[in-house]
Protein backbone atom coordinates (compact mmCIF):
# COMPACT_ATOMS: atom_id res chain seq x y z
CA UNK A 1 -21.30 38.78 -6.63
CA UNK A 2 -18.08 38.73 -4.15
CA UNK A 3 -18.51 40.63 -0.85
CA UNK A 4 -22.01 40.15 -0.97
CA UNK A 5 -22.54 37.86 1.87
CA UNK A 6 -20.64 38.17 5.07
CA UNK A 7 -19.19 34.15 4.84
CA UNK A 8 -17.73 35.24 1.30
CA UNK A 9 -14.32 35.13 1.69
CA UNK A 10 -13.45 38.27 -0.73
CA UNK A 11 -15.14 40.49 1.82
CA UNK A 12 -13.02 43.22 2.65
CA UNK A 13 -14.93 43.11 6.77
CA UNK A 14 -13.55 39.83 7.53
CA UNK A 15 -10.11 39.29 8.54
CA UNK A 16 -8.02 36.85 6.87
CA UNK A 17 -6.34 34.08 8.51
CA UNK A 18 -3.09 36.12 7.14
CA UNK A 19 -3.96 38.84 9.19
CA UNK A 20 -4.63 36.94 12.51
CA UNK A 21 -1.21 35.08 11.58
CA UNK A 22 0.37 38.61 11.19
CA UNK A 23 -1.15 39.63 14.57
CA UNK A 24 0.85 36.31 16.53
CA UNK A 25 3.72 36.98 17.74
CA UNK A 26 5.18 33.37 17.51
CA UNK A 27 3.89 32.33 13.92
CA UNK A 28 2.23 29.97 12.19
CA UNK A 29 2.13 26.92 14.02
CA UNK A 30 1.62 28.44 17.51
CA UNK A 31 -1.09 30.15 15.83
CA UNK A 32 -2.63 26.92 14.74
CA UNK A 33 -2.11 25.46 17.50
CA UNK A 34 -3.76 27.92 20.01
CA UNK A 35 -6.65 28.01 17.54
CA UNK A 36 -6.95 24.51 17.98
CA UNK A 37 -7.12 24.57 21.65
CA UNK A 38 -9.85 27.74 21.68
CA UNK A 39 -12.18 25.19 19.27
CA UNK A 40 -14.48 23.85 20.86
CA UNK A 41 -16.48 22.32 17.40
CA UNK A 42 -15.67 20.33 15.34
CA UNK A 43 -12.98 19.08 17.68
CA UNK A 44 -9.29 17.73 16.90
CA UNK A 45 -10.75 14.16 15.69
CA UNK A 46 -13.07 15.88 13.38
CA UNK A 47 -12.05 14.50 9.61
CA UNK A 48 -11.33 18.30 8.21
CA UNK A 49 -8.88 18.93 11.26
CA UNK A 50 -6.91 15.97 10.73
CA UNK A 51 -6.73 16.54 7.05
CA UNK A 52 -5.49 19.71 7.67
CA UNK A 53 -3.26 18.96 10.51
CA UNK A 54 -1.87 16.20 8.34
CA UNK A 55 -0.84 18.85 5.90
CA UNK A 56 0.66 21.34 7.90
CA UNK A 57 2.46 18.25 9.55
CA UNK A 58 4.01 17.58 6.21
CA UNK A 59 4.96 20.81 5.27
CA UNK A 60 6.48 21.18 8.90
CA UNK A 61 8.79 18.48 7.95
CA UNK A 62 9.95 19.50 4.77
CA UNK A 63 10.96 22.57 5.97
CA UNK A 64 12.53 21.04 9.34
CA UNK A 65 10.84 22.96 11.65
CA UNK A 66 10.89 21.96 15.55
CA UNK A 67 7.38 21.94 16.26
CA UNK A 68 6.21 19.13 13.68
CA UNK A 69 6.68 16.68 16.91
CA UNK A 70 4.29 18.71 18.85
CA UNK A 71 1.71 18.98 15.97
CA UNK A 72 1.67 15.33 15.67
CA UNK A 73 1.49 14.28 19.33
CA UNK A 74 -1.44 17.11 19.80
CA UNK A 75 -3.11 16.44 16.56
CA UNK A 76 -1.70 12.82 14.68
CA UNK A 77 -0.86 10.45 17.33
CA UNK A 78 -4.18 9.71 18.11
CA UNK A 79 -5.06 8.40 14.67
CA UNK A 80 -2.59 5.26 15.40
CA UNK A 81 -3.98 4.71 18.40
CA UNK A 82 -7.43 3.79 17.12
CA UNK A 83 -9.53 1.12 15.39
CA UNK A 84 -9.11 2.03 11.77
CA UNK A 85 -12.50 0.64 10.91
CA UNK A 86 -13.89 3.56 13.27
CA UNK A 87 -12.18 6.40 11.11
CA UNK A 88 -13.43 8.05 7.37
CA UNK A 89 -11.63 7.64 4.63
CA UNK A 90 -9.54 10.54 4.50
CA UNK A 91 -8.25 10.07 8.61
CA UNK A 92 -7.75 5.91 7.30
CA UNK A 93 -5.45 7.00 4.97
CA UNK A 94 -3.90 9.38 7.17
CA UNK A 95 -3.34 6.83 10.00
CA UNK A 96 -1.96 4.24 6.71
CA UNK A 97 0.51 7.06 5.76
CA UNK A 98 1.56 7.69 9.43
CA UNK A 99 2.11 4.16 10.11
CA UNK A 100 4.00 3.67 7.28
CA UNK A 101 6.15 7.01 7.95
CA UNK A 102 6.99 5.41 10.94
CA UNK A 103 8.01 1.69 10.65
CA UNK A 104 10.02 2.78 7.51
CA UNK A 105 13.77 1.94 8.82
């Protein structure tokens, strides 16, 4: 039964993210970003925003874009700076991957 509820996400009423992407005029990543700063809950060291900073991140440097430094020091760097044994599972991993992307040589 899609469009039945108002959280379904088939229901014509509620925007898509698409659409507020369409409507900024610096894309993607500025959207995130200023998104990001506007949330007030769950907060950047909640588990789903690093997960899905961590894969925008990624994607960001596959395709060489610019901002992927400013992703990570707004939403990443803070990973390496804490006691591992404090994070989840997903954000351990994460901070493993991170730290390993950056002692590589």
């Amino acid at each position: 039964m899609r469009g039945e509820h108002s959280w379904d996400i088939a229901d014509p009423a509620r925007p898509s993210v698409c659409q507020h992407i369409e409507k900024h005029p610096t894309g993607f990543i500025d959207w995130y970003l200023s998104a990001r700063k506007r949330a007030r809950v769950p907060g950047s060291k909640y588990p789903g925003t690093s997960v899905a900073a961590w894969s925008l991140f990624m994607n960001m440097l596959q395709t060489d874009d610019p901002k992927a430094g400013e992703l990570f020091r707004s939403s990443l760097a803070w990973l390496l700076a804490c006691d591992p044994t404090s994070l989840g599972a997903y954000q351990q991993r994460i901070r493993q991957m991170l730290s390993e992307m950056f002692t590589q040589t």
